[in-house]
N, C-alpha and C. Protein backbone atom coordinates (compact mmCIF):
# COMPACT_ATOMS: atom_id res chain seq x y z
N UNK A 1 -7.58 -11.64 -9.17
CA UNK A 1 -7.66 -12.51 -8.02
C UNK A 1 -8.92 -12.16 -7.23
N UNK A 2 -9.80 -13.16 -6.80
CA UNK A 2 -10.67 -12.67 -5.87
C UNK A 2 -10.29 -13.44 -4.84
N UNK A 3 -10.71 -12.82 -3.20
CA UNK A 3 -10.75 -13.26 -1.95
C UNK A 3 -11.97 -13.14 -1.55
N UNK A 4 -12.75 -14.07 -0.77
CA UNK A 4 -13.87 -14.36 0.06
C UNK A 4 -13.04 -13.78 1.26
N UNK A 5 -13.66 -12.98 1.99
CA UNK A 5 -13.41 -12.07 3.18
C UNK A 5 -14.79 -13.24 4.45
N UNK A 6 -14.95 -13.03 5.50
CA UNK A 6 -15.22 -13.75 6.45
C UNK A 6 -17.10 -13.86 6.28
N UNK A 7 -17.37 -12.70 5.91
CA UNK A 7 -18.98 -12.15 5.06
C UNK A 7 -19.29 -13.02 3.91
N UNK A 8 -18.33 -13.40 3.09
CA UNK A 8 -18.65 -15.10 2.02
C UNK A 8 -18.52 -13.88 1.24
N UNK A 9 -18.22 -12.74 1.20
CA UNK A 9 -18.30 -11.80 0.22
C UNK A 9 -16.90 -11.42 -0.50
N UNK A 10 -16.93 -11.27 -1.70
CA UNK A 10 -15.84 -11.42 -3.12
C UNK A 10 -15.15 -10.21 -2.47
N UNK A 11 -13.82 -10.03 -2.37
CA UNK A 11 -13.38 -8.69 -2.78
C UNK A 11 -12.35 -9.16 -4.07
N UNK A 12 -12.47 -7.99 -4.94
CA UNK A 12 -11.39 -8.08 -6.10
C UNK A 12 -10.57 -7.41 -6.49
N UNK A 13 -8.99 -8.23 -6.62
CA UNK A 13 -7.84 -7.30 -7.02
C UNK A 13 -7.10 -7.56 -8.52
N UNK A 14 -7.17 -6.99 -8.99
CA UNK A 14 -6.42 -6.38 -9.96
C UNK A 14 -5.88 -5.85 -10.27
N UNK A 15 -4.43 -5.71 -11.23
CA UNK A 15 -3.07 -5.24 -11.44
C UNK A 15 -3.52 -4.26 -12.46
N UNK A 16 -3.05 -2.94 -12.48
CA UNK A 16 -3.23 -2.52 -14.03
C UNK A 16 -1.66 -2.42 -14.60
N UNK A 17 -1.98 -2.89 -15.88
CA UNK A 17 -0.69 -3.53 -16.91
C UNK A 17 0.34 -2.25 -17.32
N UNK A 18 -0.27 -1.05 -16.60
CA UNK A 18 0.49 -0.23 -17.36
C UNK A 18 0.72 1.28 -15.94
N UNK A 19 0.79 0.60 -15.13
CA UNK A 19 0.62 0.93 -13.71
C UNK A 19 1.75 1.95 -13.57
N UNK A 20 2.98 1.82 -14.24
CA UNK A 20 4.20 2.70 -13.63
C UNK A 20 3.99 4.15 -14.40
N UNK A 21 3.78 3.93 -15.88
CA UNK A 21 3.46 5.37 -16.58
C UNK A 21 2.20 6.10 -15.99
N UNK A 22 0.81 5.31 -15.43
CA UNK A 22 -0.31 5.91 -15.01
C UNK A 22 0.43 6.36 -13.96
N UNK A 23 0.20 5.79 -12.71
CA UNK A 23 0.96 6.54 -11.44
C UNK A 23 1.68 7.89 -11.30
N UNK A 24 2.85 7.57 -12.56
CA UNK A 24 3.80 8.76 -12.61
C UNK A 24 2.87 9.85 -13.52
N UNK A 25 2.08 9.80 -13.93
CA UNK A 25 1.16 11.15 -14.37
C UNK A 25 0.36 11.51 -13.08
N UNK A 26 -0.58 10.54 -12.53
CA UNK A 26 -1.28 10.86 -11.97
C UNK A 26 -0.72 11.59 -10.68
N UNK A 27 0.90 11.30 -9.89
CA UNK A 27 1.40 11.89 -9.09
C UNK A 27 2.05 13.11 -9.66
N UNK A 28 1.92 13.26 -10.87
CA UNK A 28 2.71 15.04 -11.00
C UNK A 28 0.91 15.68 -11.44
N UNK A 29 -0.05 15.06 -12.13
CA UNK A 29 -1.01 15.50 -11.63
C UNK A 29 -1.46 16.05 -10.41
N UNK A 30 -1.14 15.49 -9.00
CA UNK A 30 -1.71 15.56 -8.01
C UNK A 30 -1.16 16.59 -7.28
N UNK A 31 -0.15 16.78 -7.85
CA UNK A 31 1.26 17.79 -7.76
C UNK A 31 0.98 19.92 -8.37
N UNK A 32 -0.15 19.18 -8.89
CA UNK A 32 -0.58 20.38 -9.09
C UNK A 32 -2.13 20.77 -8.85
N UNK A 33 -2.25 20.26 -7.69
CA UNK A 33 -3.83 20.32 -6.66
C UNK A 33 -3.81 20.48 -5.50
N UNK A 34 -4.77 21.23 -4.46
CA UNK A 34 -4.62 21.25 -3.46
C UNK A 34 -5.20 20.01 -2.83
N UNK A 35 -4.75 19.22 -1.92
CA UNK A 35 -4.74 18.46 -0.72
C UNK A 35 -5.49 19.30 0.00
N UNK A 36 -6.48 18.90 0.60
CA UNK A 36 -7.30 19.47 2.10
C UNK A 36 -6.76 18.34 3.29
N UNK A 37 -6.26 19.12 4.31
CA UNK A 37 -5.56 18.45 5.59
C UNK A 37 -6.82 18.08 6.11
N UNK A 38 -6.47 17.22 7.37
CA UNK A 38 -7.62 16.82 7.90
C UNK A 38 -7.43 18.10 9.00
N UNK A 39 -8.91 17.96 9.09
CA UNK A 39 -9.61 18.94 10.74
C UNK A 39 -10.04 18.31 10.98
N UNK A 40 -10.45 18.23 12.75
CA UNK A 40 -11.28 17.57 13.17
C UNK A 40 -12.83 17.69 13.37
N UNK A 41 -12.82 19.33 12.90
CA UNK A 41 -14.19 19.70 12.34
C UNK A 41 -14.90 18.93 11.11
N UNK A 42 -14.24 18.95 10.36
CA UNK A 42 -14.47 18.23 8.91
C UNK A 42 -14.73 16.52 9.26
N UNK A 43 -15.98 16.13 8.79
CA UNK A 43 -16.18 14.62 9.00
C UNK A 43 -15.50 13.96 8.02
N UNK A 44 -14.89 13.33 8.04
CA UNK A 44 -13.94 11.98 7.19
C UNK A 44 -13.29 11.09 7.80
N UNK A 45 -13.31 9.76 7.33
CA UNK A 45 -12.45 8.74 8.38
C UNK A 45 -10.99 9.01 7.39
N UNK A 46 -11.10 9.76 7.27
CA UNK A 46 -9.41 10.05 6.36
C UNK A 46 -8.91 11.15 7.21
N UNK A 47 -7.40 10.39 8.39
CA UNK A 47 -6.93 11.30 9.16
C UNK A 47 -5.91 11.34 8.33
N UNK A 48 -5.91 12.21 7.26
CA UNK A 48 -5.00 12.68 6.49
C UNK A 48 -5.55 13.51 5.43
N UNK A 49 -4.38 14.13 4.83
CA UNK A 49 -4.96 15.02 3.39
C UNK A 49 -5.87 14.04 2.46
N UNK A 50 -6.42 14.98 2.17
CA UNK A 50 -8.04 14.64 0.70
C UNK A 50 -7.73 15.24 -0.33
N UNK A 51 -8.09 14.94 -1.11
CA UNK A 51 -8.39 15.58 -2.58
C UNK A 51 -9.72 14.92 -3.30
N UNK A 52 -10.95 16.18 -3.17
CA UNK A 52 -12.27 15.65 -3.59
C UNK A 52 -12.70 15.93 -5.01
N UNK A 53 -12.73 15.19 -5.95
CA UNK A 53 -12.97 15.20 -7.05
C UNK A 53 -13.98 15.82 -7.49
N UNK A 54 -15.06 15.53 -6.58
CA UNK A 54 -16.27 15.84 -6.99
C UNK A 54 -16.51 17.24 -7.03
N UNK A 55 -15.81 18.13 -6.24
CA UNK A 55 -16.04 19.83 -6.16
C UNK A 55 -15.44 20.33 -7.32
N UNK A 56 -14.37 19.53 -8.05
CA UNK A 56 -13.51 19.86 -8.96
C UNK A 56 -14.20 20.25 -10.12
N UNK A 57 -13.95 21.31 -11.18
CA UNK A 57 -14.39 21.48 -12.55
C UNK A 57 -14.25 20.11 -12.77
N UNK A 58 -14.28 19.57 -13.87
CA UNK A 58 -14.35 18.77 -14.55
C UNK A 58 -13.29 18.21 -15.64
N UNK A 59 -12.50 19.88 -16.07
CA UNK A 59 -11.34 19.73 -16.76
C UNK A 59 -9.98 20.05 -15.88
N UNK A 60 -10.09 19.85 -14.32
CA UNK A 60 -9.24 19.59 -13.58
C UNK A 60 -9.13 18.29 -13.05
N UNK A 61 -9.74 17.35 -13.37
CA UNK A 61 -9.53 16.20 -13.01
C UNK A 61 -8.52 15.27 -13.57
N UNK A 62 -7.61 15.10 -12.92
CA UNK A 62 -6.76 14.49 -13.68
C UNK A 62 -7.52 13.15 -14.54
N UNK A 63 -6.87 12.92 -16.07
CA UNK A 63 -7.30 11.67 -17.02
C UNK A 63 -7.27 10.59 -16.52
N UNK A 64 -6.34 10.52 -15.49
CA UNK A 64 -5.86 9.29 -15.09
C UNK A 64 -7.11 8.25 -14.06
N UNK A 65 -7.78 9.48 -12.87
CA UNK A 65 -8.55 9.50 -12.33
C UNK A 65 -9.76 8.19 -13.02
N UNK A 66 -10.41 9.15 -14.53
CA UNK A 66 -11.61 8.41 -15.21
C UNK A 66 -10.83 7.38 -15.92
N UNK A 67 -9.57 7.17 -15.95
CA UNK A 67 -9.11 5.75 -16.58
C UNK A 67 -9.61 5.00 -15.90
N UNK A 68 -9.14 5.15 -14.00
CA UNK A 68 -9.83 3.98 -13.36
C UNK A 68 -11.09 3.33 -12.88
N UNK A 69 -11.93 5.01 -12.83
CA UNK A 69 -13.09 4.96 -12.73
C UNK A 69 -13.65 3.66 -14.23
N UNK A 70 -13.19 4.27 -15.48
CA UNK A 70 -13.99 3.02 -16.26
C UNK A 70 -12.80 1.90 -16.18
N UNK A 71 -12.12 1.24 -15.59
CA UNK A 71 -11.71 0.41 -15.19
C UNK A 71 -12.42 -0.47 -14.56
N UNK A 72 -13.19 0.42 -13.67
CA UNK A 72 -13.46 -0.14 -12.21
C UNK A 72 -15.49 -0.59 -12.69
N UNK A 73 -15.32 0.57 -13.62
CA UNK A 73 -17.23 -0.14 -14.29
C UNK A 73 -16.94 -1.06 -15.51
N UNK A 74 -15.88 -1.30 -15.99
CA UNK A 74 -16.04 -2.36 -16.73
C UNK A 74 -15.66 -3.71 -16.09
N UNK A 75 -15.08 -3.58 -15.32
CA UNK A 75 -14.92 -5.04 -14.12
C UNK A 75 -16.72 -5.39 -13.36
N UNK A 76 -17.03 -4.50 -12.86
CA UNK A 76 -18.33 -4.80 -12.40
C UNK A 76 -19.39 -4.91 -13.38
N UNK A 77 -19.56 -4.35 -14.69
CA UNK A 77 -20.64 -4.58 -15.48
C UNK A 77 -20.34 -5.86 -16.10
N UNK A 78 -19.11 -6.25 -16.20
CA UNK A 78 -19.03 -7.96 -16.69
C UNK A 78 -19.91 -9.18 -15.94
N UNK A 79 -19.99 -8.26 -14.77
CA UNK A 79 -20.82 -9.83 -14.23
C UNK A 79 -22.52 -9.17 -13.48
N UNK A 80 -22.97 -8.31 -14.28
CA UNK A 80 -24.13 -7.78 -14.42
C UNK A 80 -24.79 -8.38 -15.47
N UNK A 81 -26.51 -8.54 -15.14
CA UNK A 81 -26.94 -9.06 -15.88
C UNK A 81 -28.01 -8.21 -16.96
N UNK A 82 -28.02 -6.99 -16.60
CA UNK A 82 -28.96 -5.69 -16.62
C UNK A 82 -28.01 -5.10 -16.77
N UNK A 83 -28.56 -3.80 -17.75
CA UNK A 83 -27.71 -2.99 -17.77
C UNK A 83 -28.16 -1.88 -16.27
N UNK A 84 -26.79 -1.15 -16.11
CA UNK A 84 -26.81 -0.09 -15.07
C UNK A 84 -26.28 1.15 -15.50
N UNK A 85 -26.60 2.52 -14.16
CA UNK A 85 -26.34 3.88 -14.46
C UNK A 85 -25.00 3.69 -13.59
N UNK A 86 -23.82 4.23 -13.73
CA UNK A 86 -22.88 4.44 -12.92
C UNK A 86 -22.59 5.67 -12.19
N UNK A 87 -22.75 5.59 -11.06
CA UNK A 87 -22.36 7.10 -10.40
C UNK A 87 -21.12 6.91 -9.39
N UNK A 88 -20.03 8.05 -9.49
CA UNK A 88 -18.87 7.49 -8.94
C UNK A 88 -18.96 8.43 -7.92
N UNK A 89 -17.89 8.56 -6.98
CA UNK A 89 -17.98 9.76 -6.05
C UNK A 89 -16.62 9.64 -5.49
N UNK A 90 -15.58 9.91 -6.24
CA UNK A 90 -14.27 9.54 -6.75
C UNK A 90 -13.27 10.76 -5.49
N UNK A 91 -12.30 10.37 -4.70
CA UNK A 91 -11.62 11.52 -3.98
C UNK A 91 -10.16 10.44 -3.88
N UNK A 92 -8.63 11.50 -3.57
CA UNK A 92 -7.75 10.63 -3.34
C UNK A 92 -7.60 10.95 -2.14
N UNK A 93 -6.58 10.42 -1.22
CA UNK A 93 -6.37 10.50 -0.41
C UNK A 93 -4.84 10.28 -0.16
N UNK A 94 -4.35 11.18 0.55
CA UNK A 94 -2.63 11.02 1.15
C UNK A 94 -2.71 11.02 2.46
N UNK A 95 -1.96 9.78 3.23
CA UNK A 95 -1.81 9.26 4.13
C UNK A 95 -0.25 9.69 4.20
N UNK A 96 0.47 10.21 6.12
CA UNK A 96 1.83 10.25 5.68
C UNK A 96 2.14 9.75 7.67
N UNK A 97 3.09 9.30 7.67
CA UNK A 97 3.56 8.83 8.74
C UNK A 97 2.94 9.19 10.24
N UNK A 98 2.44 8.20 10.52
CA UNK A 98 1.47 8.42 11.99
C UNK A 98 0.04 8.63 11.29
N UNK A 99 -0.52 8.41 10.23
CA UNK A 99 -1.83 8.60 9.91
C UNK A 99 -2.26 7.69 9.48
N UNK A 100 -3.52 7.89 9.50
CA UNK A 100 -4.83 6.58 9.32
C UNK A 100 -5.96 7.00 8.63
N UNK A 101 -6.80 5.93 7.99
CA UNK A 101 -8.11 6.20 7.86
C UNK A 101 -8.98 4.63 8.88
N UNK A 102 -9.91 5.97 9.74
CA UNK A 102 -10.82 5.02 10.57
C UNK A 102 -11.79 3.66 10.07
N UNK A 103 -11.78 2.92 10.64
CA UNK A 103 -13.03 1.39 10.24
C UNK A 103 -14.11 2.33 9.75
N UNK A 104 -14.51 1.98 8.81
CA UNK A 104 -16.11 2.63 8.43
C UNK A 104 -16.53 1.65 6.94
N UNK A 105 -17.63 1.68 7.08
CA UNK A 105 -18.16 0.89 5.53
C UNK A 105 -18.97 2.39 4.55
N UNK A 106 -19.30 2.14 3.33
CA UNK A 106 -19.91 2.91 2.54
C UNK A 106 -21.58 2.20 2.27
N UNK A 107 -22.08 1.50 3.49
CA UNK A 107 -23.26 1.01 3.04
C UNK A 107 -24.23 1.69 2.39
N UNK A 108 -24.65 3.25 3.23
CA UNK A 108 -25.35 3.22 2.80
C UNK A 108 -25.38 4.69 1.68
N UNK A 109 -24.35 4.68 1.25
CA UNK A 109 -23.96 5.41 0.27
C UNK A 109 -23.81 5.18 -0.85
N UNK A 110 -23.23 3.79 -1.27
CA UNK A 110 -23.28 3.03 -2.43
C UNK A 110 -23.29 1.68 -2.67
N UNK A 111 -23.23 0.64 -3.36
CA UNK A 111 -23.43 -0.15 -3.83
C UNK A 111 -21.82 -1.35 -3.90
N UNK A 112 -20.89 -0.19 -4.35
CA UNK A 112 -19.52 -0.93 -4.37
C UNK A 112 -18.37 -0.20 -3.88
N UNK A 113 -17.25 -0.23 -3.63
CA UNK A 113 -16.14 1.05 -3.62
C UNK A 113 -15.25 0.73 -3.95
N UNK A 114 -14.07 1.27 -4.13
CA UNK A 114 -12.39 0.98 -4.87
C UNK A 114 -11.28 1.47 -4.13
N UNK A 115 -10.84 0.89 -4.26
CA UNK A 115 -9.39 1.72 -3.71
C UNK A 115 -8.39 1.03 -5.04
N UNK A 116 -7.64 2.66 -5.34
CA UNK A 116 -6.60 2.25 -6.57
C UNK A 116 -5.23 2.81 -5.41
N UNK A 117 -4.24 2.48 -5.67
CA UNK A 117 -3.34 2.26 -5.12
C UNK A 117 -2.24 3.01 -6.00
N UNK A 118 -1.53 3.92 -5.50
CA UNK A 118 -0.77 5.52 -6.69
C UNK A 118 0.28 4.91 -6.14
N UNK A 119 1.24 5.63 -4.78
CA UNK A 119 1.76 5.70 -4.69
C UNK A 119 1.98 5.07 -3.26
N UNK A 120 3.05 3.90 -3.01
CA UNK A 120 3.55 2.91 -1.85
C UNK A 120 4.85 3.01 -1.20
N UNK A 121 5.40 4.06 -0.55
CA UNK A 121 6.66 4.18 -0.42
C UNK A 121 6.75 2.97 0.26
N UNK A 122 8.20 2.16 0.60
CA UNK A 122 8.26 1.56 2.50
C UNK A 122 7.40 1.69 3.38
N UNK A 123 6.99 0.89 4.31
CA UNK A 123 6.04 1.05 4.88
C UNK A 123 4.56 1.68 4.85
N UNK A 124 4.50 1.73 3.92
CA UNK A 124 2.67 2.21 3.49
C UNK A 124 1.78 0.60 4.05
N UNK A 125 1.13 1.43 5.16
CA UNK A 125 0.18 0.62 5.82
C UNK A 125 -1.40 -0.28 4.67
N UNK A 126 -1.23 -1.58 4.99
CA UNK A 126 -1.80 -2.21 4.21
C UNK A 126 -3.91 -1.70 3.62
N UNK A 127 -4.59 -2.15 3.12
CA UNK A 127 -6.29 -1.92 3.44
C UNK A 127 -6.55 -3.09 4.52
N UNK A 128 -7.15 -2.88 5.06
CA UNK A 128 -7.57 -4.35 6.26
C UNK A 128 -9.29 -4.21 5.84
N UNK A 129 -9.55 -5.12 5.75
CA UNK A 129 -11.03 -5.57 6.06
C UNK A 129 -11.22 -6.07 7.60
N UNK A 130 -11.81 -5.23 8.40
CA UNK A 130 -11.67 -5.25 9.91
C UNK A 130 -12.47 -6.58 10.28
N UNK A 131 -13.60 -7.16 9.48
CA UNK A 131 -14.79 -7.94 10.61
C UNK A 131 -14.01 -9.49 10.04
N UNK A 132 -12.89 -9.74 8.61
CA UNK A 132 -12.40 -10.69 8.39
C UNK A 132 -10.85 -10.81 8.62
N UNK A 133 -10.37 -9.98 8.92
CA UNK A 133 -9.27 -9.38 9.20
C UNK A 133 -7.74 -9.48 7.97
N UNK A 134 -8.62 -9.76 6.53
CA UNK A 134 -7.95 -9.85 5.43
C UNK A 134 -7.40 -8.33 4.86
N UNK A 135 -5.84 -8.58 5.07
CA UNK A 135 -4.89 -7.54 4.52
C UNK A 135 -4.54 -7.42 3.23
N UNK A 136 -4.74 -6.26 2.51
CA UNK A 136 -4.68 -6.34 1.09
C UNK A 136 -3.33 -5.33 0.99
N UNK A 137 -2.00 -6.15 0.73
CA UNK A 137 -1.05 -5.27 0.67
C UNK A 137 -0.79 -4.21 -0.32
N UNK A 138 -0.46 -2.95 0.13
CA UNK A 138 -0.04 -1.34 -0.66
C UNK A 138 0.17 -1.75 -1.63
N UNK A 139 0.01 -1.61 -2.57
CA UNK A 139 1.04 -1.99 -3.94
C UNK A 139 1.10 -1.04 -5.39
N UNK A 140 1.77 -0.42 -5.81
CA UNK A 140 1.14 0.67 -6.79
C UNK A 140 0.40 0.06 -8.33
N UNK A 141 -0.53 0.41 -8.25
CA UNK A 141 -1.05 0.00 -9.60
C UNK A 141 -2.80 -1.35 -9.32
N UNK A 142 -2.70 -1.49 -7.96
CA UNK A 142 -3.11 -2.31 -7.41
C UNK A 142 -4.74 -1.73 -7.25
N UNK A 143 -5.90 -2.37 -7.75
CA UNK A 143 -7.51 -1.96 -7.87
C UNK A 143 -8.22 -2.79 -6.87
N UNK A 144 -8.84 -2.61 -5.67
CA UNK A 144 -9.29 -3.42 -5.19
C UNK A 144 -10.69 -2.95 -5.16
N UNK A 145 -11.21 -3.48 -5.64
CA UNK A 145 -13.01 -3.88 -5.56
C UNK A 145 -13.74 -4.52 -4.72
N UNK A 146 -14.94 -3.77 -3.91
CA UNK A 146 -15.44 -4.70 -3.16
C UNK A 146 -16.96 -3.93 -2.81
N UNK A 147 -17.71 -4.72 -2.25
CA UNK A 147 -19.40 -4.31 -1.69
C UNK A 147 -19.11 -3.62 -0.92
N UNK A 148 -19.84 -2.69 -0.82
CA UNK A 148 -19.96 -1.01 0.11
C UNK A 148 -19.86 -1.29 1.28
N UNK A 149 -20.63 -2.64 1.74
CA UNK A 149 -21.07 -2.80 3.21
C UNK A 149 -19.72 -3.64 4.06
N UNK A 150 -18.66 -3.40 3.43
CA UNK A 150 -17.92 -4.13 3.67
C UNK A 150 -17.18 -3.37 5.03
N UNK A 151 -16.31 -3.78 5.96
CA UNK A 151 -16.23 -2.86 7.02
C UNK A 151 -14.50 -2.33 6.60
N UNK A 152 -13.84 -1.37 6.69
CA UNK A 152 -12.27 -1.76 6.47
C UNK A 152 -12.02 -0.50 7.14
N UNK A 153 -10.10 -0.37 7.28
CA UNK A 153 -9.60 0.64 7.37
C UNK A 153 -8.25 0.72 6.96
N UNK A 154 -7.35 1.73 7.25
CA UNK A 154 -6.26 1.97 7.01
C UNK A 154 -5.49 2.44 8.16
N UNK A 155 -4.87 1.01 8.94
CA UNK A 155 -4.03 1.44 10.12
C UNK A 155 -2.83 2.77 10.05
N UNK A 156 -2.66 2.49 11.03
CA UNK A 156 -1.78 3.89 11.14
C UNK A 156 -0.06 3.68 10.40
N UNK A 157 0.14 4.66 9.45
CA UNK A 157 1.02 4.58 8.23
C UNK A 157 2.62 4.89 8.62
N UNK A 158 3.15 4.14 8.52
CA UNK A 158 4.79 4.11 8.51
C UNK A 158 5.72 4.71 7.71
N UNK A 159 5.02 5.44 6.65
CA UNK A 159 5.77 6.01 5.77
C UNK A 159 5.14 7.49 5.45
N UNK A 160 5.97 8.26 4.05
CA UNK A 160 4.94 9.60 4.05
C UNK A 160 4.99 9.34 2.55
N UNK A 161 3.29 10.43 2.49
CA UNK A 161 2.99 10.30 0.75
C UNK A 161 2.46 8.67 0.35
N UNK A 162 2.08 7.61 1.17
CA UNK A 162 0.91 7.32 0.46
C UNK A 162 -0.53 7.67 0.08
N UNK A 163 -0.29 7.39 -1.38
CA UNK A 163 -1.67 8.20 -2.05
C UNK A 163 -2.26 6.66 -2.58
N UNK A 164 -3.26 7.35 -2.69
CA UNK A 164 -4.87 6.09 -3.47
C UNK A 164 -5.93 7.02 -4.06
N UNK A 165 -6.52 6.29 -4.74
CA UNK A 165 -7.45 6.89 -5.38
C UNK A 165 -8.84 6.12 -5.15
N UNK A 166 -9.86 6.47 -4.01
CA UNK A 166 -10.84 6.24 -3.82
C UNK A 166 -12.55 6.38 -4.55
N UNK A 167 -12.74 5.32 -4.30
CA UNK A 167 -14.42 5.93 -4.57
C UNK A 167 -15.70 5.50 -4.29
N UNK A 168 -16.53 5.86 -3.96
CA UNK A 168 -18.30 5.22 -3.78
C UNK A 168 -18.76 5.29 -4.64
N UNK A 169 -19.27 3.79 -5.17
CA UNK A 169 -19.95 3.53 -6.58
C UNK A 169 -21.17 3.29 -6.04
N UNK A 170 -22.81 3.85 -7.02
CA UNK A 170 -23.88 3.88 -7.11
C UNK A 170 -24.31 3.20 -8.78
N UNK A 171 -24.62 2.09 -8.38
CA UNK A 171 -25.39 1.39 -9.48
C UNK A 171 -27.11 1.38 -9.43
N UNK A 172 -27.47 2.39 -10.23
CA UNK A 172 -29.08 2.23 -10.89
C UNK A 172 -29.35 1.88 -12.07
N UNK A 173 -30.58 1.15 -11.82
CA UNK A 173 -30.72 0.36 -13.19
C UNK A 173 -31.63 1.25 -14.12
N UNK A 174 -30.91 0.49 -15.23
CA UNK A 174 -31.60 1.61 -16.03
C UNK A 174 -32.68 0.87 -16.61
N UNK A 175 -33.57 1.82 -16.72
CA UNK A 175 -35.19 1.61 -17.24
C UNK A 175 -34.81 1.48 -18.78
N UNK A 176 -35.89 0.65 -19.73
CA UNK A 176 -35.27 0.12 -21.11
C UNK A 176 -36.87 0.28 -21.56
């Protein structure tokens, strides 16, 4: 499904077909990682626990993680006309009752970003795109795609243990 947000700009959602077995790995995966709480020292619009991929070895990353990551570059290289370099910058995030992540865009960090969608108890607060005010409801299994510069957040959460799996995508083209 795509939505035009108020910017004339695409965001895109997509179901993955096999959403209940991924999830349930990727949450006993996650089950065996540390979460970083939020401080208010620490800059993040994530007023909640993190989990940053990127500090991670490499063979601690959960599989599930780079399933979506090439999920998420084979949806965008379909409607590329050039080929590109993909650089991800992949972290999850757990949100739990009374928490939020602040309005902020990824302009000038990347090119596109994602939000995959793990785990939705009851009340797991929706993604909002703040400047169109289009709500993209919790849903597990749920990929939403969209341009970096896009503005959004994650109001304050009604439930505990929603998780997502985030990321800032960097597309360079590759020289041929």
């Amino acid at each position: 499904m795509i939505l035009k947000c108020k910017e004339n700009i695409e965001i895109e959602i997509h179901h993955h077909p096999h959403y209940q077995s991924l999830n349930d790995k990727l949450m006993n995966d996650f089950s065996n990682l540390s979460f970083d709480d939020y401080h208010p020292y620490k800059y993040t619009n994530i007023k909640g626990s993190q989990l940053d991929f990127v500090n991670l070895e490499p063979s601690s990353i959960p599989k599930g993680v780079s399933l979506i990551e090439n999920w998420a570059k084979q949806i965008i290289q379909n409607k590329l006309v050039f080929p590109v370099e993909f650089q991800f910058d992949t972290w999850a995030a757990r949100l739990d009752k009374g928490q939020e992540t602040l309005e902020h865009a990824h302009l000038y960090y990347a090119t596109f970003a994602f939000v995959y969608f793990v785990n939705t108890p009851k009340g797991a607060s929706p993604l909002v795109f703040t400047t169109s005010g289009k709500k993209i409801k919790a849903e597990p299994g749920k990929l939403v795609i969209f341009p970096a510069s896009l503005w959004h957040k994650v109001p304050i959460n009604k439930c505990d243990n929603r998780v997502t799996i985030a990321s800032n995508i960097v597309l360079i083209k590759r020289r041929e």
